[in-house]
Every structure is written in C-alpha cells, then in structure tokens.
N, C-alpha and C. Protein backbone atom coordinates (compact mmCIF):
# COMPACT_ATOMS: atom_id res chain seq x y z
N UNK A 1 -26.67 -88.62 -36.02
CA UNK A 1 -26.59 -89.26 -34.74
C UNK A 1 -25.48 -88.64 -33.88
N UNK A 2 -24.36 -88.44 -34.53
CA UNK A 2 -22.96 -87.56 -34.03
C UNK A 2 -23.45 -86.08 -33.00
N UNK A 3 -24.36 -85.66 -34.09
CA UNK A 3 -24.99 -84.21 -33.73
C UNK A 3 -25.75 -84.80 -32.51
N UNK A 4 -26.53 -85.27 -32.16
CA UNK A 4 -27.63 -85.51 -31.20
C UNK A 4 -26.68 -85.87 -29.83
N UNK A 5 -25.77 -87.01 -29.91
CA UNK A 5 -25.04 -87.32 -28.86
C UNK A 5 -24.13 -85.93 -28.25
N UNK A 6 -23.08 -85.05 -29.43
CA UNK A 6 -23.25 -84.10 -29.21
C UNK A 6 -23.57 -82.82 -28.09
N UNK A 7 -25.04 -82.75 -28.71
CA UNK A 7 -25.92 -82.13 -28.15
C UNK A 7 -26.37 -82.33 -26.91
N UNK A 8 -26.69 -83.81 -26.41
CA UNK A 8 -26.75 -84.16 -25.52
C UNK A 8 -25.55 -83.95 -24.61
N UNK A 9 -24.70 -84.01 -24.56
CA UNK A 9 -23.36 -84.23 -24.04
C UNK A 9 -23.37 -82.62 -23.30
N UNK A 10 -23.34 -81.93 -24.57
CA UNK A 10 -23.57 -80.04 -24.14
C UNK A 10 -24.46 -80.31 -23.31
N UNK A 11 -25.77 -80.09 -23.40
CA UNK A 11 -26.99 -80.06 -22.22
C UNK A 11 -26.38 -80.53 -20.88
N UNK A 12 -25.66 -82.07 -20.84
CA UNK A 12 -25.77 -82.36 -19.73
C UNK A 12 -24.66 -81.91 -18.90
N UNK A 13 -23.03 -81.28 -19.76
CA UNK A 13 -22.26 -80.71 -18.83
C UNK A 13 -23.08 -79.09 -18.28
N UNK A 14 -23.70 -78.70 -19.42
CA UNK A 14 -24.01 -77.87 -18.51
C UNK A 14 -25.10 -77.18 -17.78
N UNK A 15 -25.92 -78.28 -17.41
CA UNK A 15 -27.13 -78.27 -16.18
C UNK A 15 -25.74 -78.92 -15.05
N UNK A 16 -24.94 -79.70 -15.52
CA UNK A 16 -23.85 -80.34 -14.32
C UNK A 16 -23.35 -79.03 -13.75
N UNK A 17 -23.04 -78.15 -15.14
CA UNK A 17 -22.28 -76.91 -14.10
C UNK A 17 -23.28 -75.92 -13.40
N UNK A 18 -24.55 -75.66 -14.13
CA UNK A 18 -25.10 -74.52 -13.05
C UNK A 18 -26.05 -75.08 -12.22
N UNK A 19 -25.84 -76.84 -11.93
CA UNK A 19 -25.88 -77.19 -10.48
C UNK A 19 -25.04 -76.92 -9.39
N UNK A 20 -23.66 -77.17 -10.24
CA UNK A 20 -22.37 -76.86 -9.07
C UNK A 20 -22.25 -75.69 -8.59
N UNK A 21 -22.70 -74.66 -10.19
CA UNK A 21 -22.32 -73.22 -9.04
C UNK A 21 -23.32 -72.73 -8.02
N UNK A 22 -24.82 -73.10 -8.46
CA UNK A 22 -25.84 -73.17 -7.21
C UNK A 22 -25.53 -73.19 -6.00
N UNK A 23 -24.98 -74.62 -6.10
CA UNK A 23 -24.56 -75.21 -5.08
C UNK A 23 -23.63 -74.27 -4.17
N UNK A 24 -22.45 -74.04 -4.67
CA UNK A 24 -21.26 -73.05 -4.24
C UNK A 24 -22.22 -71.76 -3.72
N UNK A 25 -22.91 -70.76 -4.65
CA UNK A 25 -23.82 -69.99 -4.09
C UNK A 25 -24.34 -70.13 -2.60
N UNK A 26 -25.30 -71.35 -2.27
CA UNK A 26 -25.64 -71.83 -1.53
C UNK A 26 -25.43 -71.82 -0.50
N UNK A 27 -24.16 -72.42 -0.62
CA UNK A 27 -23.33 -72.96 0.59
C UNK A 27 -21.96 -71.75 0.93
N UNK A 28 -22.12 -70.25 -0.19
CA UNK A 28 -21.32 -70.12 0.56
C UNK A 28 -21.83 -68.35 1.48
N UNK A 29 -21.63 -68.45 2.61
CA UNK A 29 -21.91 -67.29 3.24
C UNK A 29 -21.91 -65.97 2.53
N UNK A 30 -23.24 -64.87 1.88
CA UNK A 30 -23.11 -63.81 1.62
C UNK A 30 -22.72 -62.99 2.06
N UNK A 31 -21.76 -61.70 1.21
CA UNK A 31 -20.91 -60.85 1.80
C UNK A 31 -21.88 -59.77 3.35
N UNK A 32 -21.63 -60.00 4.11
CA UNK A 32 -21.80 -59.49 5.18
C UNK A 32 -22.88 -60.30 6.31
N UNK A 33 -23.38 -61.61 5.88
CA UNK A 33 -23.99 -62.45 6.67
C UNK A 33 -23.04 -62.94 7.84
N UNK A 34 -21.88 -63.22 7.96
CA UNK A 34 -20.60 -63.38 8.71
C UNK A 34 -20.40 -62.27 10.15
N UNK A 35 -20.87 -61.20 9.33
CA UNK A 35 -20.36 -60.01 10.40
C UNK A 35 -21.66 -60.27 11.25
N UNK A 36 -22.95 -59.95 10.24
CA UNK A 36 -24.50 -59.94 10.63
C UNK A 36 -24.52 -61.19 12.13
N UNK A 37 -24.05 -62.11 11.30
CA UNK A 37 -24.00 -63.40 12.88
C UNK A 37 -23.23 -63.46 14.01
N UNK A 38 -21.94 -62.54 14.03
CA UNK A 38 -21.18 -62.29 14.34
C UNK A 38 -21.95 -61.04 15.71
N UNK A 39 -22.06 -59.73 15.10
CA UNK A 39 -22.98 -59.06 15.60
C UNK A 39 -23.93 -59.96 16.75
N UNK A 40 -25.03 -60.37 15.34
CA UNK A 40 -26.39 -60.73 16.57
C UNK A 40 -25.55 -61.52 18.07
N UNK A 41 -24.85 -62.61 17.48
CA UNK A 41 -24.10 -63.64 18.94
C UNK A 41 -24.16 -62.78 19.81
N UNK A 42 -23.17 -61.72 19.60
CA UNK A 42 -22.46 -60.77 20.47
C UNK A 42 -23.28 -60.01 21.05
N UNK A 43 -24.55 -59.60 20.90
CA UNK A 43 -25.01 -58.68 21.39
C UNK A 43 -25.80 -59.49 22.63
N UNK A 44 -25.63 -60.68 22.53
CA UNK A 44 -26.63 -61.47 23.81
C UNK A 44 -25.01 -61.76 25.02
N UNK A 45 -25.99 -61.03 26.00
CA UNK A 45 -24.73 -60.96 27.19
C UNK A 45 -24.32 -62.32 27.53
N UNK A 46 -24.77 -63.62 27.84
CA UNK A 46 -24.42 -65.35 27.65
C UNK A 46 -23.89 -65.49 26.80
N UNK A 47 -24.40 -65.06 25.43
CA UNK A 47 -22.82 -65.78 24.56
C UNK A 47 -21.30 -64.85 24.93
N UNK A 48 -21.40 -63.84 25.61
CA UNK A 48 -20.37 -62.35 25.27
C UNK A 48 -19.95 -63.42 26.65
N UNK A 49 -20.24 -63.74 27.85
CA UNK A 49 -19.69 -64.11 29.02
C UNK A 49 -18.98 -65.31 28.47
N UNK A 50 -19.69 -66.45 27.48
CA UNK A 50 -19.16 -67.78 27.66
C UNK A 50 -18.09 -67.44 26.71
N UNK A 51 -17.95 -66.67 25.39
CA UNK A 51 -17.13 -66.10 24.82
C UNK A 51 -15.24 -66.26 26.10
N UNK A 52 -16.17 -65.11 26.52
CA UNK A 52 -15.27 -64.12 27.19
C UNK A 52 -14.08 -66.21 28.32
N UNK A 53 -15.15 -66.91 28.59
CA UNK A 53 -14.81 -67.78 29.99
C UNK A 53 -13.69 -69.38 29.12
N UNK A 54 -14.75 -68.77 27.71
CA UNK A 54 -13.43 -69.86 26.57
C UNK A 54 -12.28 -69.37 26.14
N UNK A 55 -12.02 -68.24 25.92
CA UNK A 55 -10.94 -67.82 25.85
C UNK A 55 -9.88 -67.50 26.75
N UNK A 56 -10.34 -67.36 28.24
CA UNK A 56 -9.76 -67.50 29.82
C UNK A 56 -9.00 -68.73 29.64
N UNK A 57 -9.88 -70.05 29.40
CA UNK A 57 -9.61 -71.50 29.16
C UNK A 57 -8.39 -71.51 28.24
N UNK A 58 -8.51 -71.01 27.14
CA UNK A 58 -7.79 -71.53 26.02
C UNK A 58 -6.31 -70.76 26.57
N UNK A 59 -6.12 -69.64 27.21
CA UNK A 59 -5.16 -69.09 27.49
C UNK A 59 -4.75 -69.72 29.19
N UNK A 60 -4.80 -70.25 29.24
CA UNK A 60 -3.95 -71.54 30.52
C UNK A 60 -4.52 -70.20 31.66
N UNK A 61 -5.92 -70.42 32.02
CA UNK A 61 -6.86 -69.04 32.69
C UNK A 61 -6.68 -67.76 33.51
N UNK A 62 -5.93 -67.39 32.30
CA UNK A 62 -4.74 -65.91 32.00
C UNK A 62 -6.38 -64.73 31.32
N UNK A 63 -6.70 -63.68 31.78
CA UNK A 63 -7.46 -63.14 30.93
C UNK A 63 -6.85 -61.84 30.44
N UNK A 64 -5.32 -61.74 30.74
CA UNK A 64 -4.38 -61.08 30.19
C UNK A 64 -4.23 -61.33 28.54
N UNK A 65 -3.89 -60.66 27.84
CA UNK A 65 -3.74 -61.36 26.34
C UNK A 65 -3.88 -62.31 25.96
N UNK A 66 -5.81 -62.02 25.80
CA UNK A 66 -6.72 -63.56 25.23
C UNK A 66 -7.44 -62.74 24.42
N UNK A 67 -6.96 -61.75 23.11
CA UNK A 67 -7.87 -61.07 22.52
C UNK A 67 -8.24 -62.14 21.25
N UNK A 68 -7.31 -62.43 20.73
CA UNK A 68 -7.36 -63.66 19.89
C UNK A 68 -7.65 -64.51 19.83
N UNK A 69 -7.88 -65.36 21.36
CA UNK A 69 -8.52 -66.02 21.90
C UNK A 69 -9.96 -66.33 22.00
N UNK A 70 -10.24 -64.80 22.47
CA UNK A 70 -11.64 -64.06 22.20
C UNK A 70 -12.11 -64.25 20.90
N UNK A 71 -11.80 -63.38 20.16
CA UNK A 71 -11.46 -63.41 18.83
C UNK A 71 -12.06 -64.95 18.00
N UNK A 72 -11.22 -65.59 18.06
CA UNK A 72 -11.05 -66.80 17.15
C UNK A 72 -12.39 -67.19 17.80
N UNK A 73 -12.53 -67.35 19.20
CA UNK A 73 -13.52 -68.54 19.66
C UNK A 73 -15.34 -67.99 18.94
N UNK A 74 -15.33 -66.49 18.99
CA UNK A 74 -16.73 -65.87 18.37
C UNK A 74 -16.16 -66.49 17.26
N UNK A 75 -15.63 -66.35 16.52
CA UNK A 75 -15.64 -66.96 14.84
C UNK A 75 -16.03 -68.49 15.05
N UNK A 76 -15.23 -69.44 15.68
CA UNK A 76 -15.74 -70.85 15.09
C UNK A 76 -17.45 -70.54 16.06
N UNK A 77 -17.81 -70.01 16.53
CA UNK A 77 -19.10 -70.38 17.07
C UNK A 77 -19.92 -69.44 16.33
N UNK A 78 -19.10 -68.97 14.92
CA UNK A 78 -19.68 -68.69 14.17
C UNK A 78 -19.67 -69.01 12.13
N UNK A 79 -19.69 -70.23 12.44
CA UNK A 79 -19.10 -71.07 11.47
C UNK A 79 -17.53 -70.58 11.02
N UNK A 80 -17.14 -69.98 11.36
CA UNK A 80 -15.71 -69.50 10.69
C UNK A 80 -14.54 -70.48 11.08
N UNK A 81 -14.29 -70.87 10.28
CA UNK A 81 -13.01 -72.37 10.72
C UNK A 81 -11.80 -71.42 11.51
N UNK A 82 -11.43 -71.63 12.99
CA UNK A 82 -10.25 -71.32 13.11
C UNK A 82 -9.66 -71.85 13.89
N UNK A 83 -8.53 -72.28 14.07
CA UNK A 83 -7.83 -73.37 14.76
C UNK A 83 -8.12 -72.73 16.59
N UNK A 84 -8.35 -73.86 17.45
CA UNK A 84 -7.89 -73.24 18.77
C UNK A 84 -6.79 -72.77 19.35
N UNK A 85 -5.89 -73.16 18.32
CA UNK A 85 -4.13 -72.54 18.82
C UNK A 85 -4.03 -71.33 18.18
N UNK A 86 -4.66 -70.53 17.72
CA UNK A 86 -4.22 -69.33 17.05
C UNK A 86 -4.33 -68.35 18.36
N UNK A 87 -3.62 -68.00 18.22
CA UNK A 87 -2.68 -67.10 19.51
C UNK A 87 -2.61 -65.36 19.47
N UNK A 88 -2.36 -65.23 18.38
CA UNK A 88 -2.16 -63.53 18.28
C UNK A 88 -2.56 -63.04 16.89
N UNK A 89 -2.00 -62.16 17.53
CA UNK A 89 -3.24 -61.25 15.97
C UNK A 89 -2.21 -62.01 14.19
N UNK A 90 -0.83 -62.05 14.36
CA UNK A 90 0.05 -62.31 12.96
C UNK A 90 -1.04 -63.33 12.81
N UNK A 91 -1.06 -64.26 13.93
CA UNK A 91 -1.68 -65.82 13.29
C UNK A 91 -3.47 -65.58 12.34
N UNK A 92 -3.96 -64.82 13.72
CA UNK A 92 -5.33 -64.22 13.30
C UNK A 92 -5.46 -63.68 12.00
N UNK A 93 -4.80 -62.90 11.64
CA UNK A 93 -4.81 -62.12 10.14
C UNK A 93 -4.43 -62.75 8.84
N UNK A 94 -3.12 -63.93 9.29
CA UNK A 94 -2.58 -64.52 8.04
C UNK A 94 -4.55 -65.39 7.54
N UNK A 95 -4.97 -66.48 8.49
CA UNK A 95 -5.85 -66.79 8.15
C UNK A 95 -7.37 -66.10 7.93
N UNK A 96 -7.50 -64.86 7.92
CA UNK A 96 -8.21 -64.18 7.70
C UNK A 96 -7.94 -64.24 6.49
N UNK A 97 -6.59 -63.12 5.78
CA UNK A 97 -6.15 -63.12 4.74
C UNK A 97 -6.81 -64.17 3.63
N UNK A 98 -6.25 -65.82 4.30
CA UNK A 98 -6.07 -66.86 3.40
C UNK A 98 -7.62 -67.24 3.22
N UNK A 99 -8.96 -66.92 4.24
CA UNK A 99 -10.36 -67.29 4.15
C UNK A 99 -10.39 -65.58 2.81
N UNK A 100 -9.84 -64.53 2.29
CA UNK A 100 -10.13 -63.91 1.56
C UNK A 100 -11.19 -62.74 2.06
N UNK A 101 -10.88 -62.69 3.54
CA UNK A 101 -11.36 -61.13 3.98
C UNK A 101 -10.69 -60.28 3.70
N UNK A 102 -11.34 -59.10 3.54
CA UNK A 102 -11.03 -57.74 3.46
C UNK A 102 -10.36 -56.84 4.07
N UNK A 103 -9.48 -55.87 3.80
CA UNK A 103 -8.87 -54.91 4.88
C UNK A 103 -9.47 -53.60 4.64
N UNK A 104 -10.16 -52.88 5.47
CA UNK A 104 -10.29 -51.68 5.02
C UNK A 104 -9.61 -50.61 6.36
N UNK A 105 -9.09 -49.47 5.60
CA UNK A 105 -8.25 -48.93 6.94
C UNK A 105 -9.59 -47.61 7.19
N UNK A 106 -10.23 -47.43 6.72
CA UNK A 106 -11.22 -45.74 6.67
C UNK A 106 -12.00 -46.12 7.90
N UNK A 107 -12.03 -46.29 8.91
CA UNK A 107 -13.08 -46.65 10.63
C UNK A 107 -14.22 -45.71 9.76
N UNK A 108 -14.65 -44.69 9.22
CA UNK A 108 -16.18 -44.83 9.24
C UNK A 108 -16.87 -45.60 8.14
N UNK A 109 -15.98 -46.51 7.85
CA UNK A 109 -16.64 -47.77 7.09
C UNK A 109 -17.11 -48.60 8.04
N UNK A 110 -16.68 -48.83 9.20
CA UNK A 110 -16.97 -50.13 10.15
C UNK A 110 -18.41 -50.04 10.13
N UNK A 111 -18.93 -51.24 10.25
CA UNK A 111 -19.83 -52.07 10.40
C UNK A 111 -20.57 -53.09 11.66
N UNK A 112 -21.77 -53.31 12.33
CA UNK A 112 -21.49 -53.86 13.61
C UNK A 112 -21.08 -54.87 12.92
N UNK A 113 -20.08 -55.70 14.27
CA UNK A 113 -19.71 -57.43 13.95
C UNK A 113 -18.26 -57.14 12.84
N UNK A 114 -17.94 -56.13 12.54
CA UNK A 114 -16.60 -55.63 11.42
C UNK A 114 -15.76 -56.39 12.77
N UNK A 115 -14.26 -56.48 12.47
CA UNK A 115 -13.53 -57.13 13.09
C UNK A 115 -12.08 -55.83 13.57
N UNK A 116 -11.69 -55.11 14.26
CA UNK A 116 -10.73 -53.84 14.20
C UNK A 116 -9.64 -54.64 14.79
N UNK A 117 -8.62 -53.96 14.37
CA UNK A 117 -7.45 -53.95 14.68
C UNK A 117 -6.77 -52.70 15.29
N UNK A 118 -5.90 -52.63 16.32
CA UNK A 118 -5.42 -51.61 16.36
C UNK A 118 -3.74 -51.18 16.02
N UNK A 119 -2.88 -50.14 15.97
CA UNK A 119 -1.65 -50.04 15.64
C UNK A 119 -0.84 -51.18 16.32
N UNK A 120 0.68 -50.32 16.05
CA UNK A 120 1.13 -51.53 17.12
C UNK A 120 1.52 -50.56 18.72
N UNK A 121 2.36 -50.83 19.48
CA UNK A 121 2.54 -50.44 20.42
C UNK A 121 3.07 -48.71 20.44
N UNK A 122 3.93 -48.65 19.33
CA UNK A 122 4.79 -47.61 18.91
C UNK A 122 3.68 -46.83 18.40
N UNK A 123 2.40 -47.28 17.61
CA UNK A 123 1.71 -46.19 16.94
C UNK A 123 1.42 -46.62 15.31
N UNK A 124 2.34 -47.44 14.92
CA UNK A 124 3.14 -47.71 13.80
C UNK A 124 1.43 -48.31 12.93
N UNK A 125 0.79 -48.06 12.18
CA UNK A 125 -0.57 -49.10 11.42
C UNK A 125 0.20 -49.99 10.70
N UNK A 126 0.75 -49.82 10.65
CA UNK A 126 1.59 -50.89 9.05
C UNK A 126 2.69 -52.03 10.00
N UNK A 127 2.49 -51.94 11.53
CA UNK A 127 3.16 -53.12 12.71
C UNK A 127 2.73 -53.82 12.33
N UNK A 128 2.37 -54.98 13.69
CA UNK A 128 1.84 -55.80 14.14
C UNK A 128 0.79 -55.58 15.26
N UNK A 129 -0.34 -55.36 14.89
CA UNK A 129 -1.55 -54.77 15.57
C UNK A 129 -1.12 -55.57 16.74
N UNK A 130 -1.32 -54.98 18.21
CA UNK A 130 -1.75 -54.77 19.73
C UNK A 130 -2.59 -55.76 20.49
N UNK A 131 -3.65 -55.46 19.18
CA UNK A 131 -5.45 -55.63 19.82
C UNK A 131 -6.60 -55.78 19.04
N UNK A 132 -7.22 -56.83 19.23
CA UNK A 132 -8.34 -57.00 18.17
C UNK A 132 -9.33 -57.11 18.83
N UNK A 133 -10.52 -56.85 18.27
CA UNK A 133 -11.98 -56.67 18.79
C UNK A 133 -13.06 -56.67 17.71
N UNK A 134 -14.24 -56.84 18.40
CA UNK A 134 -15.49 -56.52 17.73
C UNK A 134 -15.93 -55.58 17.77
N UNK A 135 -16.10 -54.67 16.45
CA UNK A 135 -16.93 -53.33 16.59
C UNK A 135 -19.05 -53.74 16.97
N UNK A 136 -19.87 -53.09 17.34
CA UNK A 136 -20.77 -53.44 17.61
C UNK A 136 -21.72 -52.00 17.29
N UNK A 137 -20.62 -50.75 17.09
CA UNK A 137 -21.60 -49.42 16.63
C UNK A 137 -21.19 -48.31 17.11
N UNK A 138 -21.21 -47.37 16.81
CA UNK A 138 -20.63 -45.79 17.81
C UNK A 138 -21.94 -44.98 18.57
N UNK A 139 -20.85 -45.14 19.53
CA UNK A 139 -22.16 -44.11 20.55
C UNK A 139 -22.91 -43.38 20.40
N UNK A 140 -22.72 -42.22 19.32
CA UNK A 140 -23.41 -41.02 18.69
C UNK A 140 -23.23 -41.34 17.14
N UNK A 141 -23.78 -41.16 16.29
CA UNK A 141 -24.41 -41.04 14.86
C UNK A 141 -23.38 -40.19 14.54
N UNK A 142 -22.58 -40.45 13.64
CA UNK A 142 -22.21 -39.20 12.62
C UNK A 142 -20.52 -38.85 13.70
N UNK A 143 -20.26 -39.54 14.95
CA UNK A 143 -19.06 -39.20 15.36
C UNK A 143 -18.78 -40.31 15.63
N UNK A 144 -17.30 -40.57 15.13
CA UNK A 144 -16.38 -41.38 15.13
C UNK A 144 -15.56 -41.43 15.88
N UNK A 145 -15.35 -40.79 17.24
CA UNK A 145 -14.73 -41.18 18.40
C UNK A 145 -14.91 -42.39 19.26
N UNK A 146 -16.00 -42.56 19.60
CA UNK A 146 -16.32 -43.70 20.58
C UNK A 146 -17.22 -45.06 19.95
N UNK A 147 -16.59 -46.07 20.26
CA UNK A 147 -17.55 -46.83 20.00
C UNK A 147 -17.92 -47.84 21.22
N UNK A 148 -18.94 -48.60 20.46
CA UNK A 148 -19.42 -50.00 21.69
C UNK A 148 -18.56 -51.09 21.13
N UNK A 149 -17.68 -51.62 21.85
CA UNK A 149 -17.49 -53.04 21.09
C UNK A 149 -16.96 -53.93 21.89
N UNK A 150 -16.91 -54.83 21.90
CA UNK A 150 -16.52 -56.24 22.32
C UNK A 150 -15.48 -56.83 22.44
N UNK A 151 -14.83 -57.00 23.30
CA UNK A 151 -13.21 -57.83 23.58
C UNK A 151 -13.13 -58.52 25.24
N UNK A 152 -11.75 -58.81 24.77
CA UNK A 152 -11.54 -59.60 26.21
C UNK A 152 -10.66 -58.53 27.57
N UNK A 153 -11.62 -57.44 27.27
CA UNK A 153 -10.43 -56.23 28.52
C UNK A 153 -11.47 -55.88 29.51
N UNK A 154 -12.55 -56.92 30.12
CA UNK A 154 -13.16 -56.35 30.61
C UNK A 154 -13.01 -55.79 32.24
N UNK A 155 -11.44 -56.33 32.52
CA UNK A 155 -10.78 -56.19 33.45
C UNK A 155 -10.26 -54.54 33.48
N UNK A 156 -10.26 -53.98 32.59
CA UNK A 156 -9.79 -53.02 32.08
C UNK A 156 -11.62 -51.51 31.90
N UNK A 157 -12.68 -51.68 31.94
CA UNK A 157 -13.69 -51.52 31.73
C UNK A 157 -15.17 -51.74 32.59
N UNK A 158 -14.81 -51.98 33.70
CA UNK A 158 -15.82 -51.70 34.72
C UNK A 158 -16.06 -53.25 34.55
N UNK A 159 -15.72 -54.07 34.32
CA UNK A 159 -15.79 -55.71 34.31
C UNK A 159 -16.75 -55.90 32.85
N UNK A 160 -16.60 -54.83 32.14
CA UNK A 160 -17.97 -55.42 30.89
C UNK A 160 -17.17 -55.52 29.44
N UNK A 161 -17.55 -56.62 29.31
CA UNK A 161 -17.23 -57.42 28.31
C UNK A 161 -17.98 -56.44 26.75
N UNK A 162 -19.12 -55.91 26.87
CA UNK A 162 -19.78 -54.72 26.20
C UNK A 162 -19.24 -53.47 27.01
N UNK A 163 -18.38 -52.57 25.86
CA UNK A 163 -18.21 -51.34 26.58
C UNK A 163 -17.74 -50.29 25.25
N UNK A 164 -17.55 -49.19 25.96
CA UNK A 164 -17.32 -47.96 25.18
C UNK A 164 -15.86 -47.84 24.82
N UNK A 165 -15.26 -48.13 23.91
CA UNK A 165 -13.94 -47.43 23.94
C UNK A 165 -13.32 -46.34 22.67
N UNK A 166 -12.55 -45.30 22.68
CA UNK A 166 -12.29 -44.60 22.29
C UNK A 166 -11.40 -45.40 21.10
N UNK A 167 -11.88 -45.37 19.85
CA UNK A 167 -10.82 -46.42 19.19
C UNK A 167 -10.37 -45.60 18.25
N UNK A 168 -10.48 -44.29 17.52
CA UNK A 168 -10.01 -43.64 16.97
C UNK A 168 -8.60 -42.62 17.34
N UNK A 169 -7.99 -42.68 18.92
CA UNK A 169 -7.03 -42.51 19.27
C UNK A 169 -6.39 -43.09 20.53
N UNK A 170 -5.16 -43.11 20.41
CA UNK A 170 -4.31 -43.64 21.41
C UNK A 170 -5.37 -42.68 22.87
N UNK A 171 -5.57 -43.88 23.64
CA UNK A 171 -6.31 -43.40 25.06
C UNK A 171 -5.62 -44.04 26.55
N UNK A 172 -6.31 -44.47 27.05
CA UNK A 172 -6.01 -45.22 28.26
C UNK A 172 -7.51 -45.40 29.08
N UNK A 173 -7.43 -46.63 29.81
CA UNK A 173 -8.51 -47.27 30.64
C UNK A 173 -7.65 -48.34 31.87
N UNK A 174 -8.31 -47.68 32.69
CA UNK A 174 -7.52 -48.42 34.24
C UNK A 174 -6.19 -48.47 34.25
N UNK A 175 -5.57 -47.25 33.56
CA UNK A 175 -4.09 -47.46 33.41
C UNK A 175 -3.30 -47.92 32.77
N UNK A 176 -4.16 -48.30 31.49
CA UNK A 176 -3.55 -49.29 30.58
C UNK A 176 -3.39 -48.36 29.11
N UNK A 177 -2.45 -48.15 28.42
CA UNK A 177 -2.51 -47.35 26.90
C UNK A 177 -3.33 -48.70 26.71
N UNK A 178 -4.51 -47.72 25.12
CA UNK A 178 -5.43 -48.20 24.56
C UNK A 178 -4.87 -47.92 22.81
N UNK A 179 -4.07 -48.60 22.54
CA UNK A 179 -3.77 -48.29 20.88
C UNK A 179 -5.02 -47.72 19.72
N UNK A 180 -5.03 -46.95 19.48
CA UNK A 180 -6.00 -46.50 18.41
C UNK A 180 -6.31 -47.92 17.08
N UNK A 181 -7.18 -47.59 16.47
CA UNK A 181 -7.45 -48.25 15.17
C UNK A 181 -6.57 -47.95 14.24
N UNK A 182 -6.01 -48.66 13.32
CA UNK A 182 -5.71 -49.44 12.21
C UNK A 182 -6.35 -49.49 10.91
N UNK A 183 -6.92 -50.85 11.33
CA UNK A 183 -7.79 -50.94 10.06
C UNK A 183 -8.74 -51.85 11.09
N UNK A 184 -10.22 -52.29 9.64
CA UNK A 184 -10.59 -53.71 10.41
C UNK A 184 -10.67 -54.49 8.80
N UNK A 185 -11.16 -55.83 9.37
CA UNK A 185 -11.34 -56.90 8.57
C UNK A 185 -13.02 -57.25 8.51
N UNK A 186 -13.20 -57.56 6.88
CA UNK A 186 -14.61 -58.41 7.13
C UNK A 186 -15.20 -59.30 5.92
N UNK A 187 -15.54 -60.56 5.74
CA UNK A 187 -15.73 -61.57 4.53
C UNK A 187 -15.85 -60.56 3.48
C-alpha cells in the first residue's frame, strides 16, 4: 500500500511539474519573437508617428533627447514591461540587463527590430552610450555602412522618423555629430 501511495505521489508531482514548465514555455516570449514584433510595429508609419508623439509627451514636449523615450514607449506597446520614467540609456540598459537581454557588440549580427546603441560622446564603446534606436535593415546586402532604422531624430533627417543613417561611423546629419555603434541588445 506504502508503494502505491508512493507511486502515486511521483506521478502526480510530476505531471504538476511538466504542467508548470509548459506553462512557462507558453507564456514566455521565444528568442527573437520580441524583436520580430518590435520590427513589424515599426515598420507601419502610424505606429512610428504615435511612437514618435508619446515620447514628445513623456519628455515635457521636448523632441530633443527623447531617444529613450522613444525607445521604452515601442517596448511597452510591445509587451515589454518598462517604466514611463526611464529616461536615458544607464536606466534603459540596467533593465534590459535585469529582463536578461543580450549584448552583442559585432553590427553584422543586427537583426531588424535588434535594439543599437551607440558610443559615448568621446567615442569611448565601453561609456555611456549617446543614442539608442531601432535597427530595421541595411540599405545594401552584404554592406554594413548604412542602415534604415528608427528613432526619435527626425528633426535631424528630413522630418522621417524611418531613415538612413550611417551607424557604423562617427557622421553628422543637419549639423549634429552622429556617434557610431557600440553594440545592440536583443531577448
């Protein structure tokens, strides 16, 4: 009788556990579905504008250094928990970090919807990145100079919120230094 209760006892912790990890499976976003949703949002010019008009908001409607702004607001409207007060890239990255994204520094790893960072002001990769954005793809196949991607400089870019920028070196647009890439981040 010892044996049977037992037995039973085994069986039922563990259909209990490979319900739970199902479950966890389930529920939790596969590695690159994040970027994938991230991407599709972005590529529809209404979400890239209302993007672009919440982060104006959240920055007391400054569209001066609202990359994070930018930033954060595509993530929660893309299930990604992130507070509305997160402000700059330290804040941006610690909780990246702590959700257990990735750093990769090699740019022809990026991915559309990958997340870039750029140096810091000095040049320095190992600062406090500048500037964050959405990669969305490079202009030409096989060269890693230019890409399409997504931020809040469209003041800076012929007013487009989708544009080309040179992210593999220190550049300039409307007069402004353009810090090169870093690294980026992605689940």
């Amino acid at each position: 009788m010892k044996k049977i209760k037992l037995t039973i006892s085994t069986v039922l912790i563990m259909v209990i556990a490979i319900v739970a990890i199902y479950e966890t499976m389930l529920n939790k976003p596969q590695q690159g579905e994040v970027r994938k949703r991230i991407y599709s949002y972005m590529i529809d010019k209404q979400n890239r504008i209302q993007v672009y008009e919440a982060a104006i908001a959240l920055n007391g409607g400054k569209s001066a250094n609202t990359c994070v702004y930018f930033l954060s607001e595509v993530l929660r409207r893309n299930d990604v928990p992130i507070s509305k007060e997160t402000a700059n890239t330290t804040q941006i990255l610690k909780k990246l970090n702590q959700m257990g994204w990735k750093k990769d520094t090699d740019y022809k790893n990026l991915q559309p919807g990958d997340i870039g960072f750029t140096t810091d002001a000095t040049g320095n990769k190992d600062g406090i990145p500048t500037h964050t954005y959405i990669f969305m793809g490079w202009v030409e196949k096989g060269n890693y100079d230019y890409a399409y991607i997504v931020d809040n400089q469209a003041k800076d870019y012929d007013n487009k919120i989708y544009h080309i920028s040179n992210i593999k070196n220190v550049g300039e647009a409307n007069g402004f230094t353009k810090e090169a890439f870093s690294f980026f981040m992605r689940p």
